[in-house]
N, C-alpha and C. Protein backbone atom coordinates (compact mmCIF):
# COMPACT_ATOMS: atom_id res chain seq x y z
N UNK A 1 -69.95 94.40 56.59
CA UNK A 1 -69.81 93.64 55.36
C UNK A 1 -71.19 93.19 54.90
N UNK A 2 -71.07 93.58 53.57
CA UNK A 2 -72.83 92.52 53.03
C UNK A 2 -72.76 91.34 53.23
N UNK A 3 -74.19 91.02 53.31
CA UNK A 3 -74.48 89.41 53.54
C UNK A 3 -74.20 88.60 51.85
N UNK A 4 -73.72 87.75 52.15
CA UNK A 4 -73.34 87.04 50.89
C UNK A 4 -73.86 85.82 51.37
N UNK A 5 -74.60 85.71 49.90
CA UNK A 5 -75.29 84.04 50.22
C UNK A 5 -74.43 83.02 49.05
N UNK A 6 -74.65 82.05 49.60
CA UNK A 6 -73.89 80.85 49.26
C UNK A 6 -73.91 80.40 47.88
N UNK A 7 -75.38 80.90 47.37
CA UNK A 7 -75.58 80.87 45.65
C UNK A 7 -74.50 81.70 45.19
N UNK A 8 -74.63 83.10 45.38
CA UNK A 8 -73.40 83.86 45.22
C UNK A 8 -72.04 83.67 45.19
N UNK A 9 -71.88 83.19 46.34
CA UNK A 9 -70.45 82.07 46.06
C UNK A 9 -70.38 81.18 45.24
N UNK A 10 -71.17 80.16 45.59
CA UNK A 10 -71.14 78.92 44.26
C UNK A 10 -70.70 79.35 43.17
N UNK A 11 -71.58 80.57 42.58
CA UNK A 11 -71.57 81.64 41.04
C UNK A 11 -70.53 81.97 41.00
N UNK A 12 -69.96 82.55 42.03
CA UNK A 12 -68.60 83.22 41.82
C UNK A 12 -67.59 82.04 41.64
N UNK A 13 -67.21 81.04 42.15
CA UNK A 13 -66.93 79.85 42.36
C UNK A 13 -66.97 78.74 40.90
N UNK A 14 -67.98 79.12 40.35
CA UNK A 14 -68.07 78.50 39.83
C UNK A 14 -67.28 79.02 37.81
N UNK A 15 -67.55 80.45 37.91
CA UNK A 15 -67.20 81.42 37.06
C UNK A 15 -65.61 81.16 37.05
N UNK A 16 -65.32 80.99 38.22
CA UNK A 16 -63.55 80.88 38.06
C UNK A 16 -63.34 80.11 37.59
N UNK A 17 -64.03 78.36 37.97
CA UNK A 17 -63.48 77.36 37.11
C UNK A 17 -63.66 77.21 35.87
N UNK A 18 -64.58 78.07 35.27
CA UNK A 18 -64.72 78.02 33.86
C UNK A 18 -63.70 78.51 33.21
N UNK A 19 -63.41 79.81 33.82
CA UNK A 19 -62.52 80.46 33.59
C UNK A 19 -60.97 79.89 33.76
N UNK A 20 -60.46 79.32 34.40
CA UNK A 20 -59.54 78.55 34.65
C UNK A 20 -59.17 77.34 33.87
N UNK A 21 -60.35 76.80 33.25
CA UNK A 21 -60.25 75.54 32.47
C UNK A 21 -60.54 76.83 30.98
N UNK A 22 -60.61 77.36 30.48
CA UNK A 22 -60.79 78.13 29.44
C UNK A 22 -59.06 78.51 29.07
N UNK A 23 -58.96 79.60 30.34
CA UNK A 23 -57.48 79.76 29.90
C UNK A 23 -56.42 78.78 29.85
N UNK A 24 -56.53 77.89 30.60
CA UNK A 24 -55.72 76.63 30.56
C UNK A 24 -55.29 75.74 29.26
N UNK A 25 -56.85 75.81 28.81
CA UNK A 25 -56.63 75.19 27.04
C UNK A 25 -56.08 76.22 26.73
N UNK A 26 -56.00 77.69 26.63
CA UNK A 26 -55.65 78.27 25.41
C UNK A 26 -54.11 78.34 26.05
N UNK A 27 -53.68 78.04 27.34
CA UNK A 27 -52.18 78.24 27.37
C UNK A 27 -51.62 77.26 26.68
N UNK A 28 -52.17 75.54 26.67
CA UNK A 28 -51.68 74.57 26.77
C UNK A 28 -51.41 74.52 24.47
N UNK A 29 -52.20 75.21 24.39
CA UNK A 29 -52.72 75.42 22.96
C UNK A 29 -51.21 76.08 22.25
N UNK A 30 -51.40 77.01 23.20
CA UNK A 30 -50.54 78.34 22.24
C UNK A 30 -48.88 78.22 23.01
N UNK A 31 -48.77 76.83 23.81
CA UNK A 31 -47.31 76.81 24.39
C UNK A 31 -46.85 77.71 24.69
N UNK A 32 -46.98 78.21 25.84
CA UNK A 32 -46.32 79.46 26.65
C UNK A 32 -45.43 79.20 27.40
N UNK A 33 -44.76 80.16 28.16
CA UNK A 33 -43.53 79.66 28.88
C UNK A 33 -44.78 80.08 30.28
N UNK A 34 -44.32 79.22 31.26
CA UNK A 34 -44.89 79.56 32.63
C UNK A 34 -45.14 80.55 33.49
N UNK A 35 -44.14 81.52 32.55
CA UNK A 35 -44.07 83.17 33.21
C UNK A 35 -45.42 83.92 32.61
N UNK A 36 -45.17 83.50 31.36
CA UNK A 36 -46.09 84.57 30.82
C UNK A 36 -48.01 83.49 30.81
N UNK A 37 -47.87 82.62 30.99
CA UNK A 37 -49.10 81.93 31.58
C UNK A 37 -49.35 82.31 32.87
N UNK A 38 -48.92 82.48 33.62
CA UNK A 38 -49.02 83.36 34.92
C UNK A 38 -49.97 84.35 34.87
N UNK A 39 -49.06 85.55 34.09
CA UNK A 39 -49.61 86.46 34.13
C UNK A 39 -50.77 86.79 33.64
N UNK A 40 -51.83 85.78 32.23
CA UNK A 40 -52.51 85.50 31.77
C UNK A 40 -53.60 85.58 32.42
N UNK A 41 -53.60 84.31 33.45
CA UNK A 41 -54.15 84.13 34.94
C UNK A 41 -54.45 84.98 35.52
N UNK A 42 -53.83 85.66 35.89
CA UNK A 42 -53.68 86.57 36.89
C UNK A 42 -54.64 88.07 36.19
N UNK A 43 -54.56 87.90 34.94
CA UNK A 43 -55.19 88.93 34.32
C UNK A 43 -56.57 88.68 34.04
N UNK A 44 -57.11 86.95 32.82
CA UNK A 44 -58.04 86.99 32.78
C UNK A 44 -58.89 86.61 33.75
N UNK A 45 -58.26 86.09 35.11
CA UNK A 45 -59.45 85.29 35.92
C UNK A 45 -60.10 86.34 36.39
N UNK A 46 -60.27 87.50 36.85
CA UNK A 46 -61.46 88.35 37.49
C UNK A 46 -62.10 88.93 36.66
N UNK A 47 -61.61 88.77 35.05
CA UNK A 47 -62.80 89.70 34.20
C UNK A 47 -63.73 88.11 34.26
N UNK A 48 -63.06 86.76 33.22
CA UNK A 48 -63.98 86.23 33.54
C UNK A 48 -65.01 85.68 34.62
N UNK A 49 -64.53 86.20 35.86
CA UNK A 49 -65.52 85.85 37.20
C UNK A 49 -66.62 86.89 37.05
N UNK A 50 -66.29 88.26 36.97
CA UNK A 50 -67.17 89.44 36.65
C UNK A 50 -68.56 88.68 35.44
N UNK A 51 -67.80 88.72 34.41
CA UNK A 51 -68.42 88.73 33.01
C UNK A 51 -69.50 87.20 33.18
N UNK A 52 -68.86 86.38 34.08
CA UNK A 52 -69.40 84.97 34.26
C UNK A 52 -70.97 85.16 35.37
N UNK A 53 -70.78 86.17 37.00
CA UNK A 53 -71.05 86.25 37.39
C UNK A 53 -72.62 87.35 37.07
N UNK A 54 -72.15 87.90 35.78
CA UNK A 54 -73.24 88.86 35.28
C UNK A 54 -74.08 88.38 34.25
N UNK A 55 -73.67 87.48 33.78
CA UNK A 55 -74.31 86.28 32.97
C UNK A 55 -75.56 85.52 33.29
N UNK A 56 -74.84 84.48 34.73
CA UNK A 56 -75.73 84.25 35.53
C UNK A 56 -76.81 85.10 36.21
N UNK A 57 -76.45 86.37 36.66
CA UNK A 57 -77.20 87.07 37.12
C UNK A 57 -78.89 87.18 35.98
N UNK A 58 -78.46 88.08 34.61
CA UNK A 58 -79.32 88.06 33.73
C UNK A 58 -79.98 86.76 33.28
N UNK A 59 -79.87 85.47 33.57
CA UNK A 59 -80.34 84.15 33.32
C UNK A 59 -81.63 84.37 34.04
N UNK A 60 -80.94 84.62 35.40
CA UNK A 60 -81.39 84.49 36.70
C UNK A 60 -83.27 85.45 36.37
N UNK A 61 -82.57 86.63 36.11
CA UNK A 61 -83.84 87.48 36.06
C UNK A 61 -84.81 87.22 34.49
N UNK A 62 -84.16 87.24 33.61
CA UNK A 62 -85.33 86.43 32.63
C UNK A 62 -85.69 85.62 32.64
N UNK A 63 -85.09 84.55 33.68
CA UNK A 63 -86.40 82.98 34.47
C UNK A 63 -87.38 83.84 34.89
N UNK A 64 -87.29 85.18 35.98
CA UNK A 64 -88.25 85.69 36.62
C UNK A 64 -89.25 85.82 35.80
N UNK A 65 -88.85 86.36 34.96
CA UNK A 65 -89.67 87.36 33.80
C UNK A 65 -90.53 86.12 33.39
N UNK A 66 -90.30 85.10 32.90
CA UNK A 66 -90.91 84.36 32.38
C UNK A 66 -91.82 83.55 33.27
N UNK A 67 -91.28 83.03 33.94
CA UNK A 67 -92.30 83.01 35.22
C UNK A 67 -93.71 83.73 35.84
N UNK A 68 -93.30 84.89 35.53
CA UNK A 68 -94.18 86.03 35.62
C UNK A 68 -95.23 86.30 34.77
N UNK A 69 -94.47 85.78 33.61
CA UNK A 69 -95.64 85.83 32.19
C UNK A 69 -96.69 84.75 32.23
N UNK A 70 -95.67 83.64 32.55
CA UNK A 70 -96.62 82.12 32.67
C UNK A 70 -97.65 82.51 33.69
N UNK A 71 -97.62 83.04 34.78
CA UNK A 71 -98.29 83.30 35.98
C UNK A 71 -99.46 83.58 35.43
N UNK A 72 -98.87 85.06 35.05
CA UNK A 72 -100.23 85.91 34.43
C UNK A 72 -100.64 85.69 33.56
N UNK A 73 -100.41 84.74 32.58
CA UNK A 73 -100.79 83.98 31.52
C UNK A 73 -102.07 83.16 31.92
N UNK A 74 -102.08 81.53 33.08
CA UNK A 74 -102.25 81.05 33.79
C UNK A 74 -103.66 81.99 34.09
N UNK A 75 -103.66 82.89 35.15
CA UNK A 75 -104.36 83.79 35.63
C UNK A 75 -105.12 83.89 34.68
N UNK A 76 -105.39 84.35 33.37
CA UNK A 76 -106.26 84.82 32.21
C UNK A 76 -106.89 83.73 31.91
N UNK A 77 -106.18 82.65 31.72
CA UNK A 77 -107.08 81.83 31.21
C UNK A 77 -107.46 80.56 32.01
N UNK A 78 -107.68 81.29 33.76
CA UNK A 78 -108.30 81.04 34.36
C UNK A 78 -108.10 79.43 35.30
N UNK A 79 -106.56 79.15 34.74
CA UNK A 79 -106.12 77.73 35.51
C UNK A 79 -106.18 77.66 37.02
């Protein structure tokens, strides 16, 4: 099994509850019967964990990027 670090979880973890409080308003919104809120659930929570989790990811790497610029920025003008 890959090593999974705990940020990773958190992210993932954290993607659901968004996701969970997202669909929740729109059930509570659009009065559903409990069956078909179910299935809702059951449908949107892993795209939004995916879609949440790839989000973060790209945040993640254009901090790098920028970081990187400041660096070498920094570097030039000799700080």
């Amino acid at each position: 099994m890959k090593n999974i670090s705990a940020r990773k979880i958190a992210v993932i973890l954290l993607a659901l509850a968004i996701t969970f409080a997202v669909v929740a308003i729109a059930i509570g919104q659009l009065q559903l019967t409990a069956e078909n809120a179910t299935f809702i659930m059951a449908v949107l929570t892993p795209i939004g964990a995916y879609i949440g989790s790839g989000a973060v990811k790209d945040g993640a790497r254009a901090a790098q990027e920028t970081i990187k610029a400041e660096q070498a920025n920094n570097e030039k003008e000799g700080k």
